[in-house]
C-alpha atoms as a PDB file:
ATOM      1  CA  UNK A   1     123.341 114.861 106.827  1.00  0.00           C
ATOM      2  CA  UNK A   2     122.220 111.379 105.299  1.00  0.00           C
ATOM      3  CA  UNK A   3     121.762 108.698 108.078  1.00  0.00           C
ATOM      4  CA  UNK A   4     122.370 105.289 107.135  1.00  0.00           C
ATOM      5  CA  UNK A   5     118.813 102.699 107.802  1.00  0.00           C
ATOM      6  CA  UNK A   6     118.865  99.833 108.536  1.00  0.00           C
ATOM      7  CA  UNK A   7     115.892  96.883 108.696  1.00  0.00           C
ATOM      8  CA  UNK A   8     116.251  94.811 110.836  1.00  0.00           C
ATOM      9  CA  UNK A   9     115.588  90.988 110.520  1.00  0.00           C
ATOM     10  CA  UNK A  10     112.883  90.498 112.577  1.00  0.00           C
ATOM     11  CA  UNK A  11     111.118  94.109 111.460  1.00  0.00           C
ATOM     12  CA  UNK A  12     111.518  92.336 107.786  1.00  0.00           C
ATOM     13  CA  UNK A  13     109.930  88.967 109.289  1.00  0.00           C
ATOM     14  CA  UNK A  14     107.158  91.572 110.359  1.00  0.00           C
ATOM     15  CA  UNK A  15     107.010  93.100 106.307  1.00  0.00           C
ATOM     16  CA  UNK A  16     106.365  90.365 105.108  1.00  0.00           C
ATOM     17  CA  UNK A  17     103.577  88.928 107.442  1.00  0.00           C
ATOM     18  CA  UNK A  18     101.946  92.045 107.138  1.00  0.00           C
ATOM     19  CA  UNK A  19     102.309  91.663 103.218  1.00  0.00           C
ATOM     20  CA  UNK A  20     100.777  88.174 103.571  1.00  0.00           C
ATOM     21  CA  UNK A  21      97.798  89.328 105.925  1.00  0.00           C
ATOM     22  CA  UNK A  22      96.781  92.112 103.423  1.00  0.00           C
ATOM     23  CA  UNK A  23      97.145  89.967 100.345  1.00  0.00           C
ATOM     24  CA  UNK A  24      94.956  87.792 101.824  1.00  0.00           C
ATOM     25  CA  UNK A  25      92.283  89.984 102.738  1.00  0.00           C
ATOM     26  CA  UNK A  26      92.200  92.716 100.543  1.00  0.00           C
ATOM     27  CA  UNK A  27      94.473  91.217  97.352  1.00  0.00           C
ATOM     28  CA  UNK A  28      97.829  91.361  96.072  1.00  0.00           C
ATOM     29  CA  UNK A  29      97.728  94.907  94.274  1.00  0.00           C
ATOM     30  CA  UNK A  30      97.211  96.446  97.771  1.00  0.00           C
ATOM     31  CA  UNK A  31      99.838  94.584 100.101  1.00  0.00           C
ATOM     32  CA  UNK A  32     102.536  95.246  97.194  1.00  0.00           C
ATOM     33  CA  UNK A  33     101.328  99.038  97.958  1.00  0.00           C
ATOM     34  CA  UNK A  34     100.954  98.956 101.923  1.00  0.00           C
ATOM     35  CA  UNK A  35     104.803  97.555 101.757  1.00  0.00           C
ATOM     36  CA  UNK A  36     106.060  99.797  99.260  1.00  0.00           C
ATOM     37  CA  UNK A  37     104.374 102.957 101.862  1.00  0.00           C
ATOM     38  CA  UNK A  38     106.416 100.882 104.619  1.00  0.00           C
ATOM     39  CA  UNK A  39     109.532 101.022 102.061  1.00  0.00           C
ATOM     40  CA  UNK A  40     109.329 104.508 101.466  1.00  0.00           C
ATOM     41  CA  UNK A  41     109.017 105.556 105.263  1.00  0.00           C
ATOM     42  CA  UNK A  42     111.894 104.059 106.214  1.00  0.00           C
ATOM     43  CA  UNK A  43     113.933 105.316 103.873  1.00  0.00           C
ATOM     44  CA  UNK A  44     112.945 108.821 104.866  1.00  0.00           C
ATOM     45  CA  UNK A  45     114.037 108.259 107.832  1.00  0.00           C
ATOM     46  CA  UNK A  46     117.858 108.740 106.446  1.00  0.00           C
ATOM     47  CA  UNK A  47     116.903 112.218 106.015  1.00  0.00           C
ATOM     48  CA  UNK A  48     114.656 112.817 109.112  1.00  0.00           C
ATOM     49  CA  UNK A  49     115.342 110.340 111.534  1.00  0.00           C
ATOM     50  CA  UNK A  50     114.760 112.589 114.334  1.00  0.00           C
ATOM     51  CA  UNK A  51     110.984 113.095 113.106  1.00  0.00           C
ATOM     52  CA  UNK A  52     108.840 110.098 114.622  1.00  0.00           C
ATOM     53  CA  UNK A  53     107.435 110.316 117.683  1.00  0.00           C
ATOM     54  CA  UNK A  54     107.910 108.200 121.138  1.00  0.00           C
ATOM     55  CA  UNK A  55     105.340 105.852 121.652  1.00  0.00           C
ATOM     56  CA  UNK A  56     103.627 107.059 125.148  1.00  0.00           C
ATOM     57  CA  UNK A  57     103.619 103.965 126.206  1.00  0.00           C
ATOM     58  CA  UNK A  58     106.974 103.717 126.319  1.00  0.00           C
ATOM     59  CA  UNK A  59     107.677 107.222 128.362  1.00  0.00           C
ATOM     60  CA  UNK A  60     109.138 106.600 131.691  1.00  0.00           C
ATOM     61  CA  UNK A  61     110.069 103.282 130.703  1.00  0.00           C
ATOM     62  CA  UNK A  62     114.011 101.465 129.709  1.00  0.00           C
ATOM     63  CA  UNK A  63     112.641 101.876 125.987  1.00  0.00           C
ATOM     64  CA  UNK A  64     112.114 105.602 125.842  1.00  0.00           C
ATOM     65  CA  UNK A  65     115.210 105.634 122.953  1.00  0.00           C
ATOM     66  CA  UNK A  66     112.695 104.541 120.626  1.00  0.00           C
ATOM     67  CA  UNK A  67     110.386 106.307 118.498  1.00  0.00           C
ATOM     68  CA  UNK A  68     107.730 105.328 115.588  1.00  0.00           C
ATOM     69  CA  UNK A  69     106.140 106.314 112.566  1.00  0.00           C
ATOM     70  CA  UNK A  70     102.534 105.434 112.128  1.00  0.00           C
ATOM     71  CA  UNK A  71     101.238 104.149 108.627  1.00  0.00           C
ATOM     72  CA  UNK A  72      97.959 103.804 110.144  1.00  0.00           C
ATOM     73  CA  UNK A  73      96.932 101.117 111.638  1.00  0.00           C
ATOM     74  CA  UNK A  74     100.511 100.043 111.632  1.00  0.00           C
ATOM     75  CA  UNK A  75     103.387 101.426 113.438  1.00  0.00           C
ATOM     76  CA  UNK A  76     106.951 101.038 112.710  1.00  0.00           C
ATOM     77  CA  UNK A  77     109.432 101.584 115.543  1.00  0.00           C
ATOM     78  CA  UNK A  78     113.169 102.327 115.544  1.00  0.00           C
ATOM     79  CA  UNK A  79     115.852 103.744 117.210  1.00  0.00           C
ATOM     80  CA  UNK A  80     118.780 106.450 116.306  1.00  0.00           C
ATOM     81  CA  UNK A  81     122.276 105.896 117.012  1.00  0.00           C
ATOM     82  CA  UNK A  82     124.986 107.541 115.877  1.00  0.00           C
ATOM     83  CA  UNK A  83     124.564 108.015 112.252  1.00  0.00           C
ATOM     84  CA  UNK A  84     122.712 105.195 111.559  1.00  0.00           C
ATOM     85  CA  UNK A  85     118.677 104.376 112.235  1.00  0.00           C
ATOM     86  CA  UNK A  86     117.460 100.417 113.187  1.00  0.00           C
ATOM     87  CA  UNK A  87     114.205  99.416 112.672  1.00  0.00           C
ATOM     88  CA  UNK A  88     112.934  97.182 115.278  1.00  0.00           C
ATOM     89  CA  UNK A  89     109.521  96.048 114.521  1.00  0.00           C
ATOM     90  CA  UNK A  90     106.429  96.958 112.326  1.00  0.00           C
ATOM     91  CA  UNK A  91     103.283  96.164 114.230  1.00  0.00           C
ATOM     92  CA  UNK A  92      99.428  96.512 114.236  1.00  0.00           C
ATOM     93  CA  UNK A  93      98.444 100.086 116.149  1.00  0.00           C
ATOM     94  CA  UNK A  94      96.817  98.055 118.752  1.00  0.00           C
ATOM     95  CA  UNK A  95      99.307  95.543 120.095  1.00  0.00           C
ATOM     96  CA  UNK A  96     101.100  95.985 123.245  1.00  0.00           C
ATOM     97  CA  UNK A  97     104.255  97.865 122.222  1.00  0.00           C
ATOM     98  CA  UNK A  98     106.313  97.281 125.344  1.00  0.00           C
ATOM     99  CA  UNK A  99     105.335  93.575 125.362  1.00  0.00           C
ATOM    100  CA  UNK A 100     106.379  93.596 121.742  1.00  0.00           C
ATOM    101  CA  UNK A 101     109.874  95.254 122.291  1.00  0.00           C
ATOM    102  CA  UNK A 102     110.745  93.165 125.505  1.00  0.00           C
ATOM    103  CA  UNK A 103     109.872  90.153 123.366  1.00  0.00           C
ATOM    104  CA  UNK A 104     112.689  91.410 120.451  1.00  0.00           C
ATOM    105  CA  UNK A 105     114.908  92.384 122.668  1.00  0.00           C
ATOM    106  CA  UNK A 106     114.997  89.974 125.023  1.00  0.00           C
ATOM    107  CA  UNK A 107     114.223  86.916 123.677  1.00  0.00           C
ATOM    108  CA  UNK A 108     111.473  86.058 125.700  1.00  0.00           C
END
């Protein structure tokens, strides 16, 4: 059962910021890699979607839908509804997920 994925606007935003950062730093050959790794994962997802984990910071909390892959240090969080799979945001390991999400989702 193929699931349709979708990436979102602000998760792209988040690509290509992340694309920018690593070119900078480490050069062009490896951010054209760390978002074709981000590519990839997603699109796995229309075959697995079920497969990421919930972010524990997130357990107990009006987010709990949600779920990530890690591409370490990065983490890529979506949800699953229906037939289809959203990707939210793609974010360093070590920001504040729920601050994150609030801030997408709520405009704040």
């Amino acid at each position: 059962m193929k699931y349709a994925v979708e990436i979102g606007a602000e998760a792209e935003r988040d690509l290509e910021s992340i694309h920018d950062f690593i070119a900078a730093n480490d050069g062009a050959a490896r951010a054209v890699h760390a978002l074709d790794t981000f590519v990839h994962a997603a699109a796995s997802l229309a075959a697995f979607p079920h497969r990421g984990s919930h972010p524990r910071e997130l357990h107990g909390t009006a987010y709990s839908q949600y779920r990530q892959l890690i591409q370490s240090p990065w983490r890529m969080v979506y949800r699953v509804e229906g037939k289809r799979v959203f990707v939210m945001l793609v974010a360093y390991g070590r920001r504040d997920l729920r601050a994150l999400l609030e801030q997408r989702l709520l405009g704040a």
